[in-house]
C-alpha atoms as a PDB file:
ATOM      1  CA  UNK A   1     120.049 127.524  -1.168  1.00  0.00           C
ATOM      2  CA  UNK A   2     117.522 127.796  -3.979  1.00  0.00           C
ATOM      3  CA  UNK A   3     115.759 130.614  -5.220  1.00  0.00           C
ATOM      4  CA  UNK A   4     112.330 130.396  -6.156  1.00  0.00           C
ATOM      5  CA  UNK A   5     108.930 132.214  -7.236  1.00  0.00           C
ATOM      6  CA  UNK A   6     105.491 130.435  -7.491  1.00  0.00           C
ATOM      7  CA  UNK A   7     102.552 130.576  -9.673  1.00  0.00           C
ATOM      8  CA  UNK A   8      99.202 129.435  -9.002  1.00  0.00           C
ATOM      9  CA  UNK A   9      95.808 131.179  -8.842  1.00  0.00           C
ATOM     10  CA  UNK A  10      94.649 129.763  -5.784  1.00  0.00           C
ATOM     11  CA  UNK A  11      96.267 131.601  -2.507  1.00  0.00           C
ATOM     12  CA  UNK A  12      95.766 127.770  -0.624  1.00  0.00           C
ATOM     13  CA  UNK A  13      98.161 126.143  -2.947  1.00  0.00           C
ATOM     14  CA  UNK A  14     101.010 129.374  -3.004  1.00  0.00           C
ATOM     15  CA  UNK A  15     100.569 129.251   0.965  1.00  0.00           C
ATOM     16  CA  UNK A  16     101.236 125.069   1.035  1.00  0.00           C
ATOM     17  CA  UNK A  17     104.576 125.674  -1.088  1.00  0.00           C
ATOM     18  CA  UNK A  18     105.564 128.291   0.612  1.00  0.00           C
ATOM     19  CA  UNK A  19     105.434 126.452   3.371  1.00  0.00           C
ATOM     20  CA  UNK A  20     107.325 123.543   2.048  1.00  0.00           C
ATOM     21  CA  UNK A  21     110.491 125.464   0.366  1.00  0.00           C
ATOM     22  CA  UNK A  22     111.098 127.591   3.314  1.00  0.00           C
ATOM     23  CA  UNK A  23     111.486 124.759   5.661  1.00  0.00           C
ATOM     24  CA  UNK A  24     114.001 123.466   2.921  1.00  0.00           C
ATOM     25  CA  UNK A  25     116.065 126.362   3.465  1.00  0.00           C
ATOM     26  CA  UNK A  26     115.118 127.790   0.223  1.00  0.00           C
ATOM     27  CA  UNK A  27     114.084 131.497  -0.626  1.00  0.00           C
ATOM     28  CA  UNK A  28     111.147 132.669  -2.198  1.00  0.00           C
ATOM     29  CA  UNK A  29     111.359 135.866  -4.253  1.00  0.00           C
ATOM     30  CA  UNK A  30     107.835 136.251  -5.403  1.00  0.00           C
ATOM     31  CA  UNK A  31     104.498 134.790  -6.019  1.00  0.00           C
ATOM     32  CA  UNK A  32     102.112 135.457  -8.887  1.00  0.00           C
ATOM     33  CA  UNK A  33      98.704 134.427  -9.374  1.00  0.00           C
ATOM     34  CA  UNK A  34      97.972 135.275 -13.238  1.00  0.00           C
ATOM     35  CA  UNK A  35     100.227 134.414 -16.132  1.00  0.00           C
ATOM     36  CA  UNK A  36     101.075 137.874 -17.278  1.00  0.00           C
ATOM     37  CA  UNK A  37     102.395 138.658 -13.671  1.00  0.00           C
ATOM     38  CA  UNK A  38     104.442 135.537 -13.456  1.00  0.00           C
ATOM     39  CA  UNK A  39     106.117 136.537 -16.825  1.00  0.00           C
ATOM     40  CA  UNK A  40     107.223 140.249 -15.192  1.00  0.00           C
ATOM     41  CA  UNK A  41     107.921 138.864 -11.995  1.00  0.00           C
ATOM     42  CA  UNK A  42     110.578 136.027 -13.633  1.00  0.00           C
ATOM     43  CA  UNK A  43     111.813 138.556 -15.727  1.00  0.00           C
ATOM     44  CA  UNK A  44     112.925 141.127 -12.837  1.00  0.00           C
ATOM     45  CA  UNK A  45     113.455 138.753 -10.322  1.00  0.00           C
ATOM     46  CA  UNK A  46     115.458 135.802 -12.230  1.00  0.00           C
ATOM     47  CA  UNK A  47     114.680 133.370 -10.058  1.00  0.00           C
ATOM     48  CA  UNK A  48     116.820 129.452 -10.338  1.00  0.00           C
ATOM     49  CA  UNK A  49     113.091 127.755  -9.693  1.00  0.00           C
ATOM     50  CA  UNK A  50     109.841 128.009 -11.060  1.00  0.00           C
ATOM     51  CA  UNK A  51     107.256 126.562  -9.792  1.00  0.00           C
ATOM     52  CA  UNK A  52     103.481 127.009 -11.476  1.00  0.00           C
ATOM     53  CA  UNK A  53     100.477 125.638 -12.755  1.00  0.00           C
ATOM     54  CA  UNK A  54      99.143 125.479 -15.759  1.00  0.00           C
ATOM     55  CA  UNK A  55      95.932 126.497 -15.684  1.00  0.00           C
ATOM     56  CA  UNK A  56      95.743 130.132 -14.440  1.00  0.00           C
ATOM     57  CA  UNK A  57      93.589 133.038 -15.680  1.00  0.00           C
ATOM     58  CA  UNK A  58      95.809 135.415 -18.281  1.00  0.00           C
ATOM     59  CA  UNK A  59      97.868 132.824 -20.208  1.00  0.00           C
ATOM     60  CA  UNK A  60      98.266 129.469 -18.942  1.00  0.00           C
ATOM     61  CA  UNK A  61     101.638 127.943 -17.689  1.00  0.00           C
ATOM     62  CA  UNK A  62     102.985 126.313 -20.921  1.00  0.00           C
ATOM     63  CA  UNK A  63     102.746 130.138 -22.086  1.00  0.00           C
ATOM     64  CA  UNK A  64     104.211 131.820 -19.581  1.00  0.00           C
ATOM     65  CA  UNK A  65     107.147 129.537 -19.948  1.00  0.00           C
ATOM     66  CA  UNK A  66     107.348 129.604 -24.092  1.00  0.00           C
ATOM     67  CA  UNK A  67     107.162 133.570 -23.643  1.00  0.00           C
ATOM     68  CA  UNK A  68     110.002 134.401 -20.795  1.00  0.00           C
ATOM     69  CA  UNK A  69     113.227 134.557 -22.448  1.00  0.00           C
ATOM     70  CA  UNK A  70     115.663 131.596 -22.532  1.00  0.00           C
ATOM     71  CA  UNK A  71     117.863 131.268 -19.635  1.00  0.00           C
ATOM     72  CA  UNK A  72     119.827 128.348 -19.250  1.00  0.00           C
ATOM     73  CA  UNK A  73     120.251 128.091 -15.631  1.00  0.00           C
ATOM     74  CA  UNK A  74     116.487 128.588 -15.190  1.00  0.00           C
ATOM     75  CA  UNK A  75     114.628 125.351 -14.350  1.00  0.00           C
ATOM     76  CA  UNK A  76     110.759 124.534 -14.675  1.00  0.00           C
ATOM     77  CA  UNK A  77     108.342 122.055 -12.141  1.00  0.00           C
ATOM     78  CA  UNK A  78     104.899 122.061 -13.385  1.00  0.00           C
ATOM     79  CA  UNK A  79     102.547 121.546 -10.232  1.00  0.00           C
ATOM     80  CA  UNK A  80      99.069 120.643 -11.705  1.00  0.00           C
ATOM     81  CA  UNK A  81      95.987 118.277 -10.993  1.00  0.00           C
ATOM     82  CA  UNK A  82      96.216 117.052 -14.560  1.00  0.00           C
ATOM     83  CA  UNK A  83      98.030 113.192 -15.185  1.00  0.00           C
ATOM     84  CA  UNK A  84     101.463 113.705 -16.649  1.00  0.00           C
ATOM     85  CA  UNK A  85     100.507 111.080 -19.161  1.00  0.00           C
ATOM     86  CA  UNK A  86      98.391 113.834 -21.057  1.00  0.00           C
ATOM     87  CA  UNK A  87     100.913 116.296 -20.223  1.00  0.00           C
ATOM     88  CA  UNK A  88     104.098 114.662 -21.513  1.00  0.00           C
ATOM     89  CA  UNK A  89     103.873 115.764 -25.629  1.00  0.00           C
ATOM     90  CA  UNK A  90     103.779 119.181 -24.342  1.00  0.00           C
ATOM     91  CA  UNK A  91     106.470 118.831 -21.602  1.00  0.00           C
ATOM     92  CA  UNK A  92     108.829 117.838 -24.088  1.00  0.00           C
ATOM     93  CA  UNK A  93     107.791 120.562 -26.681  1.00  0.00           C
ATOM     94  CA  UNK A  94     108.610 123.629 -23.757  1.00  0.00           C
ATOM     95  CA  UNK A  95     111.237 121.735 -22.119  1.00  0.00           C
ATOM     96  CA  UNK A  96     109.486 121.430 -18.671  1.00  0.00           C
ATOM     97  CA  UNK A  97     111.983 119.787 -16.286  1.00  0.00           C
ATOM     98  CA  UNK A  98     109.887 118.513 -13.652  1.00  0.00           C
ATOM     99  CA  UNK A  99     106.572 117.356 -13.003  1.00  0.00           C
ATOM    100  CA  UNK A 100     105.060 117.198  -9.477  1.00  0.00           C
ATOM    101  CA  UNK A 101     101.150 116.394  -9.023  1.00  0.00           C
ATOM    102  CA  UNK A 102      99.054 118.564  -6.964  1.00  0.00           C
ATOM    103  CA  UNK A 103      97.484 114.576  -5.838  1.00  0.00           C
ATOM    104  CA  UNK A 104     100.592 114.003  -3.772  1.00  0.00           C
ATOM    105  CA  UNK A 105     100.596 114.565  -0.167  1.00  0.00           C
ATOM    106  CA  UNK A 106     103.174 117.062   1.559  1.00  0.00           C
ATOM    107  CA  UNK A 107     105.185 114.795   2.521  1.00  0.00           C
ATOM    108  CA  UNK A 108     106.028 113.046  -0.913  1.00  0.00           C
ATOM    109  CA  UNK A 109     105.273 116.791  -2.376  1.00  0.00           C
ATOM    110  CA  UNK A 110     108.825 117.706  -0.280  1.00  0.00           C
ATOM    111  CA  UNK A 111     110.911 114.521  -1.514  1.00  0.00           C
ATOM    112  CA  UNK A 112     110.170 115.154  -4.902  1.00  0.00           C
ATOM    113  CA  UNK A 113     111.823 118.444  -4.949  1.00  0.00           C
ATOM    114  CA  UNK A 114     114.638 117.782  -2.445  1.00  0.00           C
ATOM    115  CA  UNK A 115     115.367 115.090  -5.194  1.00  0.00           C
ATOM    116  CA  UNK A 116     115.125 117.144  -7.795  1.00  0.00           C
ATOM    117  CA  UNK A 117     117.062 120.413  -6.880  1.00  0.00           C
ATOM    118  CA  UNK A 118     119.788 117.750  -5.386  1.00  0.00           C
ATOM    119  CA  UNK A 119     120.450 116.396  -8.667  1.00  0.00           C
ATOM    120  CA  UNK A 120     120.543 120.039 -10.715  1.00  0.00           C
ATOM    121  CA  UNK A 121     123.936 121.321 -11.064  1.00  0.00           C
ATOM    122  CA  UNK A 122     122.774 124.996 -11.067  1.00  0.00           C
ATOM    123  CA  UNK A 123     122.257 124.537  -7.368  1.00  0.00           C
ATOM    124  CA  UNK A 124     125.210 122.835  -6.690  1.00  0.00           C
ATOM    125  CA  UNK A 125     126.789 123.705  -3.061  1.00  0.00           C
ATOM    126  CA  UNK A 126     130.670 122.939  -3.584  1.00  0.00           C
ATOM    127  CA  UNK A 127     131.585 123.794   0.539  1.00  0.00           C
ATOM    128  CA  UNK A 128     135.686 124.153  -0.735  1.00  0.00           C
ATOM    129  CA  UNK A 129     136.519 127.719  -0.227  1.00  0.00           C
ATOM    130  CA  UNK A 130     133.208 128.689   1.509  1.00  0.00           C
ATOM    131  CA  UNK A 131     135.241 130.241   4.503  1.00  0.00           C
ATOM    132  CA  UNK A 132     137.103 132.693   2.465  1.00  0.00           C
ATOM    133  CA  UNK A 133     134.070 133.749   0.666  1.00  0.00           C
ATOM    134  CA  UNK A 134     132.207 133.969   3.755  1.00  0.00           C
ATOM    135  CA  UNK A 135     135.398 136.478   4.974  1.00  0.00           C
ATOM    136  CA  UNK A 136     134.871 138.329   1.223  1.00  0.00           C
ATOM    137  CA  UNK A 137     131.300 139.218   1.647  1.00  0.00           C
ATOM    138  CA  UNK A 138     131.855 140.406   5.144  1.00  0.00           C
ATOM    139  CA  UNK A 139     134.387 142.918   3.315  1.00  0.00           C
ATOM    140  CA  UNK A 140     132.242 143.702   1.234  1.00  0.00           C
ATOM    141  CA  UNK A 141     129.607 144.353   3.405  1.00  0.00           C
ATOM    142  CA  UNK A 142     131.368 147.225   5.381  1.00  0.00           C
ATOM    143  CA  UNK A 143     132.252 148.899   2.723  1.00  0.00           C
ATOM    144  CA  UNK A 144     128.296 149.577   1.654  1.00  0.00           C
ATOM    145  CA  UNK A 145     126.944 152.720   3.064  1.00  0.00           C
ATOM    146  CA  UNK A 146     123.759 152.716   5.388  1.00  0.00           C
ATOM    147  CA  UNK A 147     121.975 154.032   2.505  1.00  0.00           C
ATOM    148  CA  UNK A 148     123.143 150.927   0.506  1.00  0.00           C
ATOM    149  CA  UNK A 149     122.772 148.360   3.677  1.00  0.00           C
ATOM    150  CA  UNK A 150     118.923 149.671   4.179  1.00  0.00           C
ATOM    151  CA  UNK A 151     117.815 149.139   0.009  1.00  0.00           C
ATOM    152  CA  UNK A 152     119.964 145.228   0.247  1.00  0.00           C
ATOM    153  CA  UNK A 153     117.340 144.736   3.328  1.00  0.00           C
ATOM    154  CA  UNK A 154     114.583 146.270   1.287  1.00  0.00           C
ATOM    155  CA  UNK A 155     115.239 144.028  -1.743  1.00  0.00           C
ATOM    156  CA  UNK A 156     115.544 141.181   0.258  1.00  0.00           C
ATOM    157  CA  UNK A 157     112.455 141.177   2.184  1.00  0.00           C
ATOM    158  CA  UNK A 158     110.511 141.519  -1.342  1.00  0.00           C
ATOM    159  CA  UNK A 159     109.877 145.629  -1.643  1.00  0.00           C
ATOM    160  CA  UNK A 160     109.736 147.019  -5.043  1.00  0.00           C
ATOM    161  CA  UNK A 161     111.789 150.344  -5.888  1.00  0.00           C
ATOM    162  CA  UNK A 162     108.600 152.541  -5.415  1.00  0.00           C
ATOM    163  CA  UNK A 163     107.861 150.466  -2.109  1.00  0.00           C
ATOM    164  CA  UNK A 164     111.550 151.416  -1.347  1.00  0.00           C
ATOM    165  CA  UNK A 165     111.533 154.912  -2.431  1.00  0.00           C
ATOM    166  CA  UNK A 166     108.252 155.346   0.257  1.00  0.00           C
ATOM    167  CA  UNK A 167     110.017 153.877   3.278  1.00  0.00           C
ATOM    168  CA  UNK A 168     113.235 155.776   2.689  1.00  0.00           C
ATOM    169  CA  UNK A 169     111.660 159.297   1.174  1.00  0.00           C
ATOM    170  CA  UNK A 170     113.853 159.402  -1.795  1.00  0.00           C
ATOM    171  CA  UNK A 171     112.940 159.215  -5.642  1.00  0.00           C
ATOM    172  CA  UNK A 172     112.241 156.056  -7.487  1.00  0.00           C
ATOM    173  CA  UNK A 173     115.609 156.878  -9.516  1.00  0.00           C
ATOM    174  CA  UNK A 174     117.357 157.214  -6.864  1.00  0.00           C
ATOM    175  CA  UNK A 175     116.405 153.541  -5.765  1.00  0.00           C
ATOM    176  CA  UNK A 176     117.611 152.727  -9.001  1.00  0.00           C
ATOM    177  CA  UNK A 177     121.028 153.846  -8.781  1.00  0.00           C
ATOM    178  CA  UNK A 178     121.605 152.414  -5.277  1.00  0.00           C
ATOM    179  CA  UNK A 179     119.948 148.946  -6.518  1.00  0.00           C
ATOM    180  CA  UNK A 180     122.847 149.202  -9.498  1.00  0.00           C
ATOM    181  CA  UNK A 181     125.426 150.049  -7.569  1.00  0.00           C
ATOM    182  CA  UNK A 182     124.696 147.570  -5.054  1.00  0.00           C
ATOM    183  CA  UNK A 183     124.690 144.739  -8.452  1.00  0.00           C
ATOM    184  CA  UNK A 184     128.347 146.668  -9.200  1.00  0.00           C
ATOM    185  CA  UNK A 185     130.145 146.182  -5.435  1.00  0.00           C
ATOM    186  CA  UNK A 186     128.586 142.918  -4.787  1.00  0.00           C
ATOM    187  CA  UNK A 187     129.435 141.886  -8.270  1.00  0.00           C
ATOM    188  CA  UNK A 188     125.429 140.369  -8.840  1.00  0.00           C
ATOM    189  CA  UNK A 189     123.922 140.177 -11.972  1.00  0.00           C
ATOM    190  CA  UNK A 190     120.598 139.580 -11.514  1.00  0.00           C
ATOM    191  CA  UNK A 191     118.160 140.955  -7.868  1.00  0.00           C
ATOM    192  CA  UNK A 192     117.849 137.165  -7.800  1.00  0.00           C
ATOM    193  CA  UNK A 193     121.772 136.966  -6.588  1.00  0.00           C
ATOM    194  CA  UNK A 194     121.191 140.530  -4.354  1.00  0.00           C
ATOM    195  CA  UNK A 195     118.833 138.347  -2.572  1.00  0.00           C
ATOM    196  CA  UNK A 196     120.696 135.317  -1.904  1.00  0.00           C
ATOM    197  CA  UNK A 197     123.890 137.578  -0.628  1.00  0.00           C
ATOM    198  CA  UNK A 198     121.142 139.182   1.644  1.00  0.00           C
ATOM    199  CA  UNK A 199     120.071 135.685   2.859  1.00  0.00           C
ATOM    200  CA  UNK A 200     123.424 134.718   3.088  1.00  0.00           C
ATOM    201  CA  UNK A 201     124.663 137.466   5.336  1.00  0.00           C
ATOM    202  CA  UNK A 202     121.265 137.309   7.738  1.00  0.00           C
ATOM    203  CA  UNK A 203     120.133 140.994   6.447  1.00  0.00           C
ATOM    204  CA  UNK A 204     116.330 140.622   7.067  1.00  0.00           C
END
C-alpha cells in the first residue's frame, strides 16, 4: 500500500486517478488543484507518491517539485498532455521519476503505475514478520484512548486539525497534542504513516 496525493487543475482528471489508485489498493491523502496548495499539502502530508501536472495555475509542476524540500523516499510521475520528448531535458534537471501521458487510456494509464510502484523499493511489501506486526499494532491500538482512537479516524478520513477540533468541540491545540502523541505511541513520523496504520487497522 502506497500513499499518494494528486495535482491537477481540472476536477475530471483528479476524479479519473482517484479512481484508478483506489482500486489498486492505494490511499490517497489529498488532492490539490494549484501549485502553491500542492506544495503545503506535500509538505504536511508527506505523501510516498506524487502525482501532478505541469501546467496548473500558481506555479507549474516542475516548480512545485524544485521548491518542496528533498526527501529521498519521495517519488515523482508527471501526468501531462505534453510528449515526453520535449519534456525529457527538464525531467532530468528536477529528477522526475516517471512519466505517464494524459493520451493513454485507463487501462494502460493503470499498468504503467502498477509497474512502476512494483519496481520502487520505498514501497516494498516484505510479508516475513507481517503477523507479529499485525499482533503489535493491535497492542498498540488498545492502549490509545477514545479521545486518541476518534482524531486517528479523523486524520485518516482527510480532516484537518480545525476540521477536527469542530467535530470533537475541543481547541485546535488540543488537536495538536493528541495528533503528536498519537506520532509518539504509534512511533510515526510523518501524518503520511498515521494514515497508513489507520488503513491498516480498518479505522474509517
Amino acid at each position: 500500500m502506497a500513499t499518494f496525493i494528486l495535482v491537477d487543475d481540472h476536477s475530471i482528471i483528479l476524479s479519473s486517478l482517484r479512481s484508478v489508485i483506489s482500486s489498486m489498493g492505494h490511499v490517497i491523502l489529498d488532492e490539490a488543484k494549484t501549485g502553491i496548495d500542492a506544495i503545503k499539502k506535500i509538505n504536511i502530508f508527506e505523501p510516498q507518491y506524487v502525482i501532478l501536472d505541469i501546467s496548473i495555475p500558481k506555479l507549474d509542476g516542475f516548480e512545485v517539485i524544485k521548491r518542496c524540500p528533498p526527501n529521498p523516499n519521495r517519488k515523482y510521475i508527471i501526468f501531462t498532455s505534453m510528449p515526453s520528448s520535449i519534456l525529457e531535458g527538464y525531467f532530468k534537471k528536477i529528477n522526475v521519476d516517471s512519466y505517464i501521458s494524459k493520451q493513454e487510456d485507463i487501462v494502460e494509464i493503470k499498468r504503467k503505475l502498477h509497474q512502476y510502484i512494483d519496481s520502487s523499493e520505498t514501497i516494498s511489501n516484505d510479508k516475513d514478520g507481517s503477523d507479529d506486526t499485525t499482533a503489535q499494532e493491535s497492542d498498540i491500538l488498545e492502549s490509545l484512548s477514545s479521545r486518541e482512537l476518534l482524531v486517528l479516524k479523523y486524520l485518516a478520513q482527510g480532516y484537518r486539525n480545525k476540521e477536527i477540533a469542530r467535530e470533537l468541540i475541543l481547541s485546535e491545540k488540543t488537536v495538536s497534542t493528541y495528533k503528536k502523541r498519537l506520532m509518539d505511541k504509534l512511533c510515526c513520523s510523518s501524518i503520511s504513516n498515521l494514515i497508513l496504520f489507520a488503513h491498516r487497522n480498518n479505522l474509517l
